[in-house]
C-alpha atoms as a PDB file:
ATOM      1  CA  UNK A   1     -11.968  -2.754 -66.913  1.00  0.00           C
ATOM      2  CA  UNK A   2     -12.864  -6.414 -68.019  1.00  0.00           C
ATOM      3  CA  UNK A   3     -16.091  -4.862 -70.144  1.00  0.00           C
ATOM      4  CA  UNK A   4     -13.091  -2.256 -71.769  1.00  0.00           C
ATOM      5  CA  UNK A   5     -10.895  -4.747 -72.804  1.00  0.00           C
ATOM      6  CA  UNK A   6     -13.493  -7.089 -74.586  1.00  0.00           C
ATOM      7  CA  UNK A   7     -15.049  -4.268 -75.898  1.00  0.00           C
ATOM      8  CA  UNK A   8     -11.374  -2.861 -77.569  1.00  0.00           C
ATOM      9  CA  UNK A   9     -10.997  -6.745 -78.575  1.00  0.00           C
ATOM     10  CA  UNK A  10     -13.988  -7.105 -80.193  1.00  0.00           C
ATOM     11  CA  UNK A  11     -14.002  -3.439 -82.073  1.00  0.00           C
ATOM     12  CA  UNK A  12     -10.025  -4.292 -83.062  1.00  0.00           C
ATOM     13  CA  UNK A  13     -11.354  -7.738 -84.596  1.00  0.00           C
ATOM     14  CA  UNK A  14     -14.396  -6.116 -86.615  1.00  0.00           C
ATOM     15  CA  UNK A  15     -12.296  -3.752 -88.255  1.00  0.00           C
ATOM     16  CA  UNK A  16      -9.478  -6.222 -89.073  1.00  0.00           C
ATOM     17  CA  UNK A  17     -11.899  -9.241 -90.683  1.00  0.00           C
ATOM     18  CA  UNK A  18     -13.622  -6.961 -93.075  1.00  0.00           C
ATOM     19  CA  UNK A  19      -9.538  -5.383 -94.140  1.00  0.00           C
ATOM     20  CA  UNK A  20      -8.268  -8.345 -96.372  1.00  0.00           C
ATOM     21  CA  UNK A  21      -8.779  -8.404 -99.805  1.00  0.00           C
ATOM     22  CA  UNK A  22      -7.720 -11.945-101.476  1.00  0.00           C
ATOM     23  CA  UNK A  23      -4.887 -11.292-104.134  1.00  0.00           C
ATOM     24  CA  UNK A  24      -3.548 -14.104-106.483  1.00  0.00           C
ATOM     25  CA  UNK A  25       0.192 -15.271-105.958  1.00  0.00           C
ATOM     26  CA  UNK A  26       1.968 -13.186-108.552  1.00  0.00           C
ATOM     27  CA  UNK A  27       5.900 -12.553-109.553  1.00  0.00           C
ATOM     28  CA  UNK A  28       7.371  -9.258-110.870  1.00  0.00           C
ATOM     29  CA  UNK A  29       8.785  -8.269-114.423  1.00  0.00           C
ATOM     30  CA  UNK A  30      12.364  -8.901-113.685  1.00  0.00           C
ATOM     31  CA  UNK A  31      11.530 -12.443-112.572  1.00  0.00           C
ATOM     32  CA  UNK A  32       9.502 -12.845-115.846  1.00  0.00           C
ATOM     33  CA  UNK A  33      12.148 -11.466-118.452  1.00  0.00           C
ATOM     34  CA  UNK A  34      14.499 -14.292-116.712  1.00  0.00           C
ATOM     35  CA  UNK A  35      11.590 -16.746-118.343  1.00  0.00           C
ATOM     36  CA  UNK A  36      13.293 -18.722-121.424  1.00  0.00           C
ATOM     37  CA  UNK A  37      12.275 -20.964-124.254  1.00  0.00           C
ATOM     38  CA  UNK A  38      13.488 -24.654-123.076  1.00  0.00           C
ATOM     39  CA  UNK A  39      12.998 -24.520-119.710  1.00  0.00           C
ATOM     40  CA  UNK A  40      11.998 -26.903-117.615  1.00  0.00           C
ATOM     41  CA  UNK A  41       8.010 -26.563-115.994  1.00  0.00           C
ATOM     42  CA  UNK A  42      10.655 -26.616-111.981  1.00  0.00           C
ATOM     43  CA  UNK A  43      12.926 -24.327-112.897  1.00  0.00           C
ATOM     44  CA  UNK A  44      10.004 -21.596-114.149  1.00  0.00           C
ATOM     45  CA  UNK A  45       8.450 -22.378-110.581  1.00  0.00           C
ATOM     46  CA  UNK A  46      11.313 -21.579-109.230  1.00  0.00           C
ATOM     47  CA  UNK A  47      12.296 -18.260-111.346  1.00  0.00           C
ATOM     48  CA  UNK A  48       8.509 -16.666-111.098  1.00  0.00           C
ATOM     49  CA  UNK A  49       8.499 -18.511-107.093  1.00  0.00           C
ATOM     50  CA  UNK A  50       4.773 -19.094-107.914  1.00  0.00           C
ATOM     51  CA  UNK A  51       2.912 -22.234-109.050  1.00  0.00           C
ATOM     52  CA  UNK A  52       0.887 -21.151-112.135  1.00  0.00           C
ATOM     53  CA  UNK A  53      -2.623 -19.337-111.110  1.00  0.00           C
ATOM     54  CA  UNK A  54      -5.078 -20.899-113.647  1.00  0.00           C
ATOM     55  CA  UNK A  55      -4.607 -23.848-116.033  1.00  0.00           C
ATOM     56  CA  UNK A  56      -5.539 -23.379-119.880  1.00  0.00           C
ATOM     57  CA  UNK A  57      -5.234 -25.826-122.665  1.00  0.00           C
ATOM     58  CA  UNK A  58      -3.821 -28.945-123.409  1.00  0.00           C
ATOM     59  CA  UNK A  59      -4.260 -30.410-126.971  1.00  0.00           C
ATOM     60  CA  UNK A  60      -3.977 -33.256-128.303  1.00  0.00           C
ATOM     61  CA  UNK A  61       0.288 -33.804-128.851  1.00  0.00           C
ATOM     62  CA  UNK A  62       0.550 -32.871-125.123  1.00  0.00           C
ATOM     63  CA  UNK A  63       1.225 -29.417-124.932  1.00  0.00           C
ATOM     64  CA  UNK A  64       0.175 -27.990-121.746  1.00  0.00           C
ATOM     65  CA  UNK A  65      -0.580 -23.773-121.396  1.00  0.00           C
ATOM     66  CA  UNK A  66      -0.860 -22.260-117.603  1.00  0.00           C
ATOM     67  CA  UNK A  67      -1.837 -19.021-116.636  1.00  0.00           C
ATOM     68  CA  UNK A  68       0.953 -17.371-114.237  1.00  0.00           C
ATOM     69  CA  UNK A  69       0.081 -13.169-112.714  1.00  0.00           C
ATOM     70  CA  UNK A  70       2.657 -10.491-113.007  1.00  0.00           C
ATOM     71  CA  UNK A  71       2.665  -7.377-111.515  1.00  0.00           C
ATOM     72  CA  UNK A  72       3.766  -4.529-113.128  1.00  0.00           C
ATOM     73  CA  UNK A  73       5.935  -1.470-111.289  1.00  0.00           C
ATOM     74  CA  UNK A  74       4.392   2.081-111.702  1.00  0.00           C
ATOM     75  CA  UNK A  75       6.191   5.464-110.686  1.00  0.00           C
ATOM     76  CA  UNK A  76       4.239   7.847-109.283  1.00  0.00           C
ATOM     77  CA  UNK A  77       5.565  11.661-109.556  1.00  0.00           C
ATOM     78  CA  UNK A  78       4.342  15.530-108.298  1.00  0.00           C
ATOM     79  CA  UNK A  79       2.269  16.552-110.599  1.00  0.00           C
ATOM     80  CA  UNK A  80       4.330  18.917-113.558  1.00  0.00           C
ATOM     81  CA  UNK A  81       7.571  17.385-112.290  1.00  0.00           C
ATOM     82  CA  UNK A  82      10.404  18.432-114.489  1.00  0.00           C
ATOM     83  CA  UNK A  83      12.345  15.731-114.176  1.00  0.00           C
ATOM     84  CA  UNK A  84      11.547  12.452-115.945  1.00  0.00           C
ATOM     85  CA  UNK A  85      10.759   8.881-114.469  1.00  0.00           C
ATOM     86  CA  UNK A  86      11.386  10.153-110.981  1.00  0.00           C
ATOM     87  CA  UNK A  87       9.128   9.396-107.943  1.00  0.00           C
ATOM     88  CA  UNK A  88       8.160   6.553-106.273  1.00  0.00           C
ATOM     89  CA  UNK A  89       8.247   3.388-107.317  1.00  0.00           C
ATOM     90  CA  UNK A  90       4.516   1.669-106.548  1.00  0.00           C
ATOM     91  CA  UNK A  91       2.762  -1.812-107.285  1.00  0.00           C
ATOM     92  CA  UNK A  92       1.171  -1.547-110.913  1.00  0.00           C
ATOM     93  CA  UNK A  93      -1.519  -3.254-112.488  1.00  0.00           C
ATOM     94  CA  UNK A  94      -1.864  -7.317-112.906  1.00  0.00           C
ATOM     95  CA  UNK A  95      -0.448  -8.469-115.822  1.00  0.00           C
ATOM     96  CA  UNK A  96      -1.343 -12.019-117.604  1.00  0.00           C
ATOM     97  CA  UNK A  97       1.519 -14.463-118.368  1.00  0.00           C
ATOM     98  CA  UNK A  98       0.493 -17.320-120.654  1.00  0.00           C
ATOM     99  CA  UNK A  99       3.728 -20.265-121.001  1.00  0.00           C
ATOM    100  CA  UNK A 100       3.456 -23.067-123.458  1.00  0.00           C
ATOM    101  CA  UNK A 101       4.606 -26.192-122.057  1.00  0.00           C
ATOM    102  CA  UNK A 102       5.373 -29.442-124.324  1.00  0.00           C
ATOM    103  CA  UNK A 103       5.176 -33.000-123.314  1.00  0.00           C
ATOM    104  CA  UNK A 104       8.633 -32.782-121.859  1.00  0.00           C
ATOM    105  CA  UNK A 105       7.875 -29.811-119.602  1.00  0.00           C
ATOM    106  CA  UNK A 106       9.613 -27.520-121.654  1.00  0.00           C
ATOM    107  CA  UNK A 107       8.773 -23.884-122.167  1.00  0.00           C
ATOM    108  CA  UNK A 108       7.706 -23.578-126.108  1.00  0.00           C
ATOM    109  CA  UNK A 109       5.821 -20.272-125.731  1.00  0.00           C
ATOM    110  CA  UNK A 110       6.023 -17.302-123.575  1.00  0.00           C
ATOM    111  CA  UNK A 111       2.870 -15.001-124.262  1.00  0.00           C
ATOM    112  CA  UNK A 112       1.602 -11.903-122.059  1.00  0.00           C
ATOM    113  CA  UNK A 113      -2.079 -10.096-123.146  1.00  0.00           C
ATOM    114  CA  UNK A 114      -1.767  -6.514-124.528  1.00  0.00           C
ATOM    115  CA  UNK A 115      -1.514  -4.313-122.010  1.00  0.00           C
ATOM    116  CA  UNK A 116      -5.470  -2.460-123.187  1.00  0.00           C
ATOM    117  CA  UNK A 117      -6.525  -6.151-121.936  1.00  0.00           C
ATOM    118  CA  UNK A 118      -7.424  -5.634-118.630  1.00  0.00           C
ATOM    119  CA  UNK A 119      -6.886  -8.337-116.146  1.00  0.00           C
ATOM    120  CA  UNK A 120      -9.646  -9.714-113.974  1.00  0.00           C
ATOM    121  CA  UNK A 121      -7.987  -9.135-110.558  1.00  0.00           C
ATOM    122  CA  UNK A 122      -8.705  -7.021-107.386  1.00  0.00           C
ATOM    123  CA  UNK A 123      -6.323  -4.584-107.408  1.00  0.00           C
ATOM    124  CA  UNK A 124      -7.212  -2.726-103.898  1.00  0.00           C
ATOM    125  CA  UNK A 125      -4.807  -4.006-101.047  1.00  0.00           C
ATOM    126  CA  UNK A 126      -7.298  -2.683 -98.245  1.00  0.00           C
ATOM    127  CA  UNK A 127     -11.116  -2.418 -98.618  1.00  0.00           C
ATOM    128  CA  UNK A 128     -11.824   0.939 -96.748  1.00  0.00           C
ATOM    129  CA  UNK A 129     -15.812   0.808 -97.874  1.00  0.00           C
ATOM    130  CA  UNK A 130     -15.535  -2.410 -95.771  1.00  0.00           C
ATOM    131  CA  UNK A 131     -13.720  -1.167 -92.917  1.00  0.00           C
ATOM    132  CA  UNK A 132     -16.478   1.985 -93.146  1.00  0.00           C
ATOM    133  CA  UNK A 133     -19.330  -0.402 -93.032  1.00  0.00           C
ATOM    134  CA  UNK A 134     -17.931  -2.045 -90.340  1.00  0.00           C
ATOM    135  CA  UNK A 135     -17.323   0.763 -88.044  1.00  0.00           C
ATOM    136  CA  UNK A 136     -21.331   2.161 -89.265  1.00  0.00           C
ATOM    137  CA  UNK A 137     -22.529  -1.179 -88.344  1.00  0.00           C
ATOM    138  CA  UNK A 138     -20.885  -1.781 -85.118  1.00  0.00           C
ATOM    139  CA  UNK A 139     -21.909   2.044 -83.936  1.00  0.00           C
ATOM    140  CA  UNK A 140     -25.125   1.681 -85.049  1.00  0.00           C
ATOM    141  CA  UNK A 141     -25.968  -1.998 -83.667  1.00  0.00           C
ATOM    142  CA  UNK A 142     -23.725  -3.410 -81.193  1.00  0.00           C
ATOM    143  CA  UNK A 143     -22.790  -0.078 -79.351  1.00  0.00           C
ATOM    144  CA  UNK A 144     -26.210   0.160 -78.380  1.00  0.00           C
ATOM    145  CA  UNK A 145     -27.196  -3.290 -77.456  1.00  0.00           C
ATOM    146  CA  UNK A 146     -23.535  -3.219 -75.192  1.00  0.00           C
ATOM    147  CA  UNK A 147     -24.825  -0.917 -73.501  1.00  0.00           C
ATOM    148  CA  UNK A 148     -28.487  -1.816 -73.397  1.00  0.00           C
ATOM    149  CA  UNK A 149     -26.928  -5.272 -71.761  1.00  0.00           C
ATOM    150  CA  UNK A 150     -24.612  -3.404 -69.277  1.00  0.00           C
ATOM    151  CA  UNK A 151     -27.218  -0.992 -68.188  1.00  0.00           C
ATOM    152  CA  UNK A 152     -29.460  -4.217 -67.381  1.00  0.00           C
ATOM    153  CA  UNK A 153     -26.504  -5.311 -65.163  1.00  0.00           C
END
């Protein structure tokens, strides 16, 4: 009973580790289109509830640009569905959100990349090749030497 229950911890812990997949802190599009020129660097942080991901520029009259992530919202329908913009609503692509910022903090630009510009993020949630190598790995090593090591016992 002891050897079961380390052996179900261990397995459970293997598969978990090798799950996560890092994603950048991101906002949606409704929290972006509440983004205005004039506003202050704190009350964009608050709006988007992210710190920018990535600085950019800053020339030389103080003007600051920061790199913030977006998400976008896809709908995902039956195939030959008659009925437009029906189905479930599912997490889109990353988007790229590029705000100006002058001397004063303000907002003086608000820029996003076209959308055939492709940004550079991990979009899986859950790595199943991981979790696949993991289980291949643990059946094909540690299995074995488990019960190499209880047999000795």
């Amino acid at each position: 009973m002891k050897y079961r229950c380390s052996f179900l911890g261990l397995t459970l812990t293997l598969i978990v580790s090798s799950c996560y997949v890092t994603r950048p802190r991101y906002s949606t599009l409704e929290e972006v289109m509440q983004v205005q020129q004039g506003m202050h660097f704190d009350t964009v942080t608050s709006i988007l509830q992210s710190e920018p991901y990535d600085f950019l520029t800053r020339d030389d009259s103080g003007n600051v640009s920061y790199l913030y992530k977006y998400r976008q919202v896809d709908i995902h329908t039956l195939p030959n569905s008659p009925k437009r913009n029906t189905g479930v609503e599912v997490e889109g692509r990353f988007r790229d959100l590029i705000l100006t910022f002058d001397i004063d903090s303000l907002v003086t630009e608000i820029y996003t990349k076209p959308e055939d510009v492709e940004s550079s993020v991990e979009k899986k949630d859950v790595d199943v090749l991981g979790i696949v190598n993991t289980v291949t790995t643990f059946l094909s090593v540690t299995l074995p030497s488990i019960l190499v090591y209880l047999s000795i016992r």
